[in-house]
N, C-alpha and C. Protein backbone atom coordinates (compact mmCIF):
# COMPACT_ATOMS: atom_id res chain seq x y z
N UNK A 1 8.52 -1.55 -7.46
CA UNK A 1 9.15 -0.25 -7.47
C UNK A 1 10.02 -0.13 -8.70
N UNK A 2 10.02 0.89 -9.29
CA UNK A 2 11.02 1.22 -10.67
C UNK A 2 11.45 2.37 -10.45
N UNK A 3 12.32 2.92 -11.00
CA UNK A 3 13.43 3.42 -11.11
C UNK A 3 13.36 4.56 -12.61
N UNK A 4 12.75 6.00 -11.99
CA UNK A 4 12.30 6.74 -13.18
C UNK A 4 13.00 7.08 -14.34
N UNK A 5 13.26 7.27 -15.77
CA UNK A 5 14.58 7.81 -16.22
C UNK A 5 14.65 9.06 -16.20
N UNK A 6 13.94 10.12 -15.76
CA UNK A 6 14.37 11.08 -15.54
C UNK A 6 14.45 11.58 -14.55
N UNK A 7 14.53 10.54 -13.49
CA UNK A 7 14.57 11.09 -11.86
C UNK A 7 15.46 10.25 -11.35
N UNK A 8 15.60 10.63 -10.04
CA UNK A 8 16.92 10.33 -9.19
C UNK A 8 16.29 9.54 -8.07
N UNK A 9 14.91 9.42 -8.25
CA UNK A 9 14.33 8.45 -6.75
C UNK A 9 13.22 7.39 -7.17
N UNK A 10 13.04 6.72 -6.53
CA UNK A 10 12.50 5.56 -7.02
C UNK A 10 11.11 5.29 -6.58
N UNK A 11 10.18 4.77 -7.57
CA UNK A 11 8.55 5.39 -7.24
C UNK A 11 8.32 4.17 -7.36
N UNK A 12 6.79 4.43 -6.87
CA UNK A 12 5.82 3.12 -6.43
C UNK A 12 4.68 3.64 -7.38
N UNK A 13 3.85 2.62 -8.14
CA UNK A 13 2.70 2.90 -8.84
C UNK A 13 1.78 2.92 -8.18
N UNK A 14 1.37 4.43 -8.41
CA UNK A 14 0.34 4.61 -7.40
C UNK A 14 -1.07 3.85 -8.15
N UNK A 15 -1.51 3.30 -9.26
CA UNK A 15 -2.59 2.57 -9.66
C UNK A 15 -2.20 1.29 -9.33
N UNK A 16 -1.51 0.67 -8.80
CA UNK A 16 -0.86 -0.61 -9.02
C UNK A 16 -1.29 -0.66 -7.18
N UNK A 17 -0.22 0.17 -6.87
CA UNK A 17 -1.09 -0.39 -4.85
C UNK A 17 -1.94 -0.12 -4.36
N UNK A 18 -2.80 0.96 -5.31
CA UNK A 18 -4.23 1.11 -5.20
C UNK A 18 -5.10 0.13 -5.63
N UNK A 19 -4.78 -0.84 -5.99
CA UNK A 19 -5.81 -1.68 -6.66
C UNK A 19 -5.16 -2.81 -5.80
N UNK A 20 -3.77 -3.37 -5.26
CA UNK A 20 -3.76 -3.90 -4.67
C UNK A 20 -4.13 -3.72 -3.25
N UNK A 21 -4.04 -2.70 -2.69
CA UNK A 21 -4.66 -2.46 -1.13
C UNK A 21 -6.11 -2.47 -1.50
N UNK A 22 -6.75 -2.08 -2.19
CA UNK A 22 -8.14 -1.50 -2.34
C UNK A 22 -8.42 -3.69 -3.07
N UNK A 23 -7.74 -4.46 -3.22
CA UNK A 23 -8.36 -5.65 -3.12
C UNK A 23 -8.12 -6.18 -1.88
N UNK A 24 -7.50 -6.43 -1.38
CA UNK A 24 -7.09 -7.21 -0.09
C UNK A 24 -7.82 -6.45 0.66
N UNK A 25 -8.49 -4.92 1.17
CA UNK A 25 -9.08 -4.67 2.13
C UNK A 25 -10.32 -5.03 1.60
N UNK A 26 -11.04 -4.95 0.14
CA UNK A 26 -12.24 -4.82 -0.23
C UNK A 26 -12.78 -7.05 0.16
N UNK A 27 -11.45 -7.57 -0.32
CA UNK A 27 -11.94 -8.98 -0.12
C UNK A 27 -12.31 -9.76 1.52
N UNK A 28 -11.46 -8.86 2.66
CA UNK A 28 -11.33 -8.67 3.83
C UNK A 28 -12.29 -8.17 4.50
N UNK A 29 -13.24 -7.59 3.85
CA UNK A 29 -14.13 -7.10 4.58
C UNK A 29 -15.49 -8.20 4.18
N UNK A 30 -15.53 -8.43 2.87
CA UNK A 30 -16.35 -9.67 2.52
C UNK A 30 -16.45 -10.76 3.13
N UNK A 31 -14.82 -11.46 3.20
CA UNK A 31 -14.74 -12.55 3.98
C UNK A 31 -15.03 -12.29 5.85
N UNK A 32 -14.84 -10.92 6.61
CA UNK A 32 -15.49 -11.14 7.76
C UNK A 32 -17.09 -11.32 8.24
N UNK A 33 -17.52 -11.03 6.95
CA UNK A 33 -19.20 -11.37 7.18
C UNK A 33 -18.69 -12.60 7.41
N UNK A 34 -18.62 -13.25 6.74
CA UNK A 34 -18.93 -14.78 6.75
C UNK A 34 -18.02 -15.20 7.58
N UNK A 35 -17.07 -15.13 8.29
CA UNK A 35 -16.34 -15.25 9.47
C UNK A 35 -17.18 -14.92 10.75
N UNK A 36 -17.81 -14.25 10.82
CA UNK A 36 -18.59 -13.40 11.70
C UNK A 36 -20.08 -14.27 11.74
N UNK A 37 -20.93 -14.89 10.69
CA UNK A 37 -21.62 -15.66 10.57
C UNK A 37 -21.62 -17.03 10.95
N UNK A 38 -20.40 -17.50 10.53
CA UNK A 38 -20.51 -19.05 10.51
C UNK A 38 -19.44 -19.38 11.85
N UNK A 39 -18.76 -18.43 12.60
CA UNK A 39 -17.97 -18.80 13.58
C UNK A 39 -18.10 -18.03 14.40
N UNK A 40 -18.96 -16.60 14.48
CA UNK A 40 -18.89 -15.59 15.64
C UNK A 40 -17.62 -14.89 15.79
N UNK A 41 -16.93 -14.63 14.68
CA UNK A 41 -15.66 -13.65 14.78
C UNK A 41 -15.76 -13.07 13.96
N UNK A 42 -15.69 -11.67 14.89
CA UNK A 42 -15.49 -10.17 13.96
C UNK A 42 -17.15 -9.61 14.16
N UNK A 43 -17.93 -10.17 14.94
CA UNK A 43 -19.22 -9.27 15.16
C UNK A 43 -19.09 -7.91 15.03
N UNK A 44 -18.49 -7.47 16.27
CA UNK A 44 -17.98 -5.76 16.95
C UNK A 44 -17.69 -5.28 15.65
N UNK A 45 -16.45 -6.07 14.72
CA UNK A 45 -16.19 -5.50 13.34
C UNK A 45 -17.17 -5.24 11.91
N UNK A 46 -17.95 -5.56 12.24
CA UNK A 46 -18.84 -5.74 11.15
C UNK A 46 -19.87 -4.78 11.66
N UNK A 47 -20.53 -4.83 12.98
CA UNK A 47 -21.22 -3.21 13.68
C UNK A 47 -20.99 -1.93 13.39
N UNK A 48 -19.46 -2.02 13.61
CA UNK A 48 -18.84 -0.79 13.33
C UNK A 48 -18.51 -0.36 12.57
N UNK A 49 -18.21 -1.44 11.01
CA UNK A 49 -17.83 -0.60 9.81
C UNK A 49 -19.32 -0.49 9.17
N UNK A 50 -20.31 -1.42 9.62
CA UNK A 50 -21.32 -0.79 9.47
C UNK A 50 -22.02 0.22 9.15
N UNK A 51 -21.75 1.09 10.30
CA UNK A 51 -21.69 2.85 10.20
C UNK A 51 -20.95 3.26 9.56
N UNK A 52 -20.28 3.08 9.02
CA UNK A 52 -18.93 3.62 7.52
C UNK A 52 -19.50 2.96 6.20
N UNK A 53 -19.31 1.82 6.11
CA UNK A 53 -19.88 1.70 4.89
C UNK A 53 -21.74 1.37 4.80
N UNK A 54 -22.18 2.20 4.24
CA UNK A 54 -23.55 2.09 3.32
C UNK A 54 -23.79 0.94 3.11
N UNK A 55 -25.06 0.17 3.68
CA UNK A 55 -25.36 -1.37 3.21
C UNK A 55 -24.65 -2.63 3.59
N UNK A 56 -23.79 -2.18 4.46
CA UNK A 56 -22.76 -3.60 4.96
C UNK A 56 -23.37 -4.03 6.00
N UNK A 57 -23.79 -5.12 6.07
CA UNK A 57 -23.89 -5.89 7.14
C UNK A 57 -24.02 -7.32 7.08
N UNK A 58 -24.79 -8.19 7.68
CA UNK A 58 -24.68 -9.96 7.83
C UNK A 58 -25.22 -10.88 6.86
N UNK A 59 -25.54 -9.98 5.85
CA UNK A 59 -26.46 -10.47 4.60
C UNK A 59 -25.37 -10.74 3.47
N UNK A 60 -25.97 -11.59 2.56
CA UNK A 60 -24.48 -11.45 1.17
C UNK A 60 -24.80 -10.40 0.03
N UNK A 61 -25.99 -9.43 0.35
CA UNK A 61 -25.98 -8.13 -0.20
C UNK A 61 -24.79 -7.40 0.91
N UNK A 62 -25.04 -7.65 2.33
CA UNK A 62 -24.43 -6.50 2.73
C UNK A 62 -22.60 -7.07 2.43
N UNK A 63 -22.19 -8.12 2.34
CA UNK A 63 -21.01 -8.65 1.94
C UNK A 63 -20.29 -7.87 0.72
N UNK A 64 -21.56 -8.21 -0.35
CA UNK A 64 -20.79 -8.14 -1.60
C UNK A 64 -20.83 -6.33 -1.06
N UNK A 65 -21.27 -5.60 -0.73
CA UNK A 65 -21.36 -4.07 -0.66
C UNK A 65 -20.38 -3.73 0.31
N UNK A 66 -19.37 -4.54 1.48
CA UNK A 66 -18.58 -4.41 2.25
C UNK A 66 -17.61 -4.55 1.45
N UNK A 67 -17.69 -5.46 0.32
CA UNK A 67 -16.32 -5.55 -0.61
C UNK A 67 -16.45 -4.53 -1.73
N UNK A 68 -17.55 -3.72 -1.84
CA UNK A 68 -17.25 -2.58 -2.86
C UNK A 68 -16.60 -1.47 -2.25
N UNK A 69 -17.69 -1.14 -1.05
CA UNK A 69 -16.68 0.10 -0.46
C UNK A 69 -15.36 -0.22 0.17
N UNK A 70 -15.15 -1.28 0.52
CA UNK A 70 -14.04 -1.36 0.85
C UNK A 70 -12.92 -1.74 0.31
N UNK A 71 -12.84 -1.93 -1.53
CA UNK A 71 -12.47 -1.78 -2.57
C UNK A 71 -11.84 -0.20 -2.39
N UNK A 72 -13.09 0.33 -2.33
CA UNK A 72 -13.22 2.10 -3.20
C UNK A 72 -11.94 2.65 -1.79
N UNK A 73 -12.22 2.17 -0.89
CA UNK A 73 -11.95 2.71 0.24
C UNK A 73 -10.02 2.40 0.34
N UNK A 74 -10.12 0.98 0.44
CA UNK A 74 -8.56 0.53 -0.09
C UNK A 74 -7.63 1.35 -1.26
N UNK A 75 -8.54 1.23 -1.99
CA UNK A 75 -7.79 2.02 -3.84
C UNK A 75 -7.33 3.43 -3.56
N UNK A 76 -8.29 3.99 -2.48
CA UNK A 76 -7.97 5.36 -2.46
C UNK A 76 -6.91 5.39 -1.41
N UNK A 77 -6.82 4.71 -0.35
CA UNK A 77 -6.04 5.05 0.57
C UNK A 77 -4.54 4.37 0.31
N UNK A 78 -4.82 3.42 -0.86
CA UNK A 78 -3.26 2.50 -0.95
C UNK A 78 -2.56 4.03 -2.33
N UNK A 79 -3.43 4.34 -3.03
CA UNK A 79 -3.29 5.08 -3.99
C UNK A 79 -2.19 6.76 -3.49
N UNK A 80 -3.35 6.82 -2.05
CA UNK A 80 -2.50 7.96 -1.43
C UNK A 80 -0.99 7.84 -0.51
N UNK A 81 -1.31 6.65 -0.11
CA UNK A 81 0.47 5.95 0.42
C UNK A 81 1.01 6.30 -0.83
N UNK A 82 1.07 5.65 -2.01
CA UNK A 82 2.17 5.29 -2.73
C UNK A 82 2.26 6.83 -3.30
N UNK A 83 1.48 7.97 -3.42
CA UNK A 83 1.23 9.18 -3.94
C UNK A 83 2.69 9.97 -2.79
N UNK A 84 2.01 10.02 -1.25
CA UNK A 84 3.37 10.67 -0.41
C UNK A 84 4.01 10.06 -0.78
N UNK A 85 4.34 8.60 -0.42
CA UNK A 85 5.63 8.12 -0.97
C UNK A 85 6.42 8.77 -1.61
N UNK A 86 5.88 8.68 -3.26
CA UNK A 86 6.97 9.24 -3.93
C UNK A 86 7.19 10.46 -3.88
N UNK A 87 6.17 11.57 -3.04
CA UNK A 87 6.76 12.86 -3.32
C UNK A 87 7.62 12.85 -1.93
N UNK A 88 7.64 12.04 -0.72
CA UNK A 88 8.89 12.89 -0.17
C UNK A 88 9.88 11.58 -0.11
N UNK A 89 10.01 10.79 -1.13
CA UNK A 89 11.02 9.72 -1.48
C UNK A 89 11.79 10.44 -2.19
N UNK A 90 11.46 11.36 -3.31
CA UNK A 90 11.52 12.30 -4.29
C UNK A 90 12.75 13.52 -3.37
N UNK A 91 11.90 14.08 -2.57
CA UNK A 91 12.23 14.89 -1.82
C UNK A 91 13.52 14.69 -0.95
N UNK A 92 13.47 13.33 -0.25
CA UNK A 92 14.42 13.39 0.60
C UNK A 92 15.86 12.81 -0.17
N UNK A 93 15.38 11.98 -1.25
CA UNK A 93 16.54 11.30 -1.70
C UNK A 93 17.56 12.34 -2.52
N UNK A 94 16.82 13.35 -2.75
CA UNK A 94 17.50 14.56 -3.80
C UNK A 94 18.21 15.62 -2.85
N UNK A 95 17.59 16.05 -1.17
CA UNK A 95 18.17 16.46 0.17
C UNK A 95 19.54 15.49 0.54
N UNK A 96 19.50 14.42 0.49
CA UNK A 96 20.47 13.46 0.43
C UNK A 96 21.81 13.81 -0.14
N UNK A 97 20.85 13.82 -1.57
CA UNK A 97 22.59 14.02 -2.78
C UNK A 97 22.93 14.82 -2.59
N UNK A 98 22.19 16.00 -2.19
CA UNK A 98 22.45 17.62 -2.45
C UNK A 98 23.68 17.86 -1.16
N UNK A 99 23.94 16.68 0.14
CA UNK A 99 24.61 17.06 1.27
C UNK A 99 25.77 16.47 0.93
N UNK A 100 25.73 15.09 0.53
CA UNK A 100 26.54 14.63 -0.11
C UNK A 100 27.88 15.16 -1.09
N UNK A 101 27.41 15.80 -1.94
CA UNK A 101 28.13 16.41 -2.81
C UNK A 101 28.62 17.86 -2.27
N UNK A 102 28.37 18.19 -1.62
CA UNK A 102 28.91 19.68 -0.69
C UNK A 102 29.89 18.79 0.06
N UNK A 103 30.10 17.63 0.85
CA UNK A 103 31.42 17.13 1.14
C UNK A 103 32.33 17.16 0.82
C-alpha cells in the first residue's frame, strides 16, 4: 500500500494484486488436479469448475488450462478488489476529515 502525493487516502495497486490473486488462484487450481489425482481430494472441485473453466479437467492439458483461466479469472477479480478499494478508501477517508474538521 502507498500513500498518493496528491491524495489524502491510501491505495492498493490494482496491477500488483491482480497478478498476485490471479497467481495464487491460477497455481491453485493447477495444483488441485493433481491433488485430486494422486490422493482423491478435490474431485467435486475439479467437476465443478469444470463447467466454468473451458478445458479443465484431470489431464495436464486440462491443469495447465485450469491455471490459465484461473490466472485470467484471479487478475480480474484481485484487480477489481483493489479498484473498490481505493475508490471508497478514497471516499470514506475524505467523509472522515470532512467531520472532523467541522468539530
Amino acid at each position: 500500500m502507498r500513500k498518493s502525493d496528491n491524495s489524502c487516502c491510501t491505495k492498493i495497486s490494482v496491477c500488483n494484486l491482480g497478478l498476485a490473486v490471479g497467481l495464487v488462484w491460477g497455481l491453485s487450481m493447477f495444483a488441485t488436479v493433481y491433488f485430486s489425482i494422486f490422493f482423491g481430494m478435490g474431485i467435486p472441485f475439479v467437476e465443478i469448475f469444470s463447467t466454468v473453466y473451458l478445458g479443465y479437467d484431470f489431464t495436464f492439458v486440462g491443469s495447465l488450462l485450469g491455471l490459465f483461466w484461473g490466472f485470467i479469472d484471479g487478475f480480474v477479480g484481485g484487480a477489481l478488489i483493489a479498484f473498490f478499494y481505493n475508490l471508497f478508501s478514497c471516499c470514506c477517508s475524505s467523509k472522515k476529515r470532512r467531520k472532523r474538521s467541522k468539530k
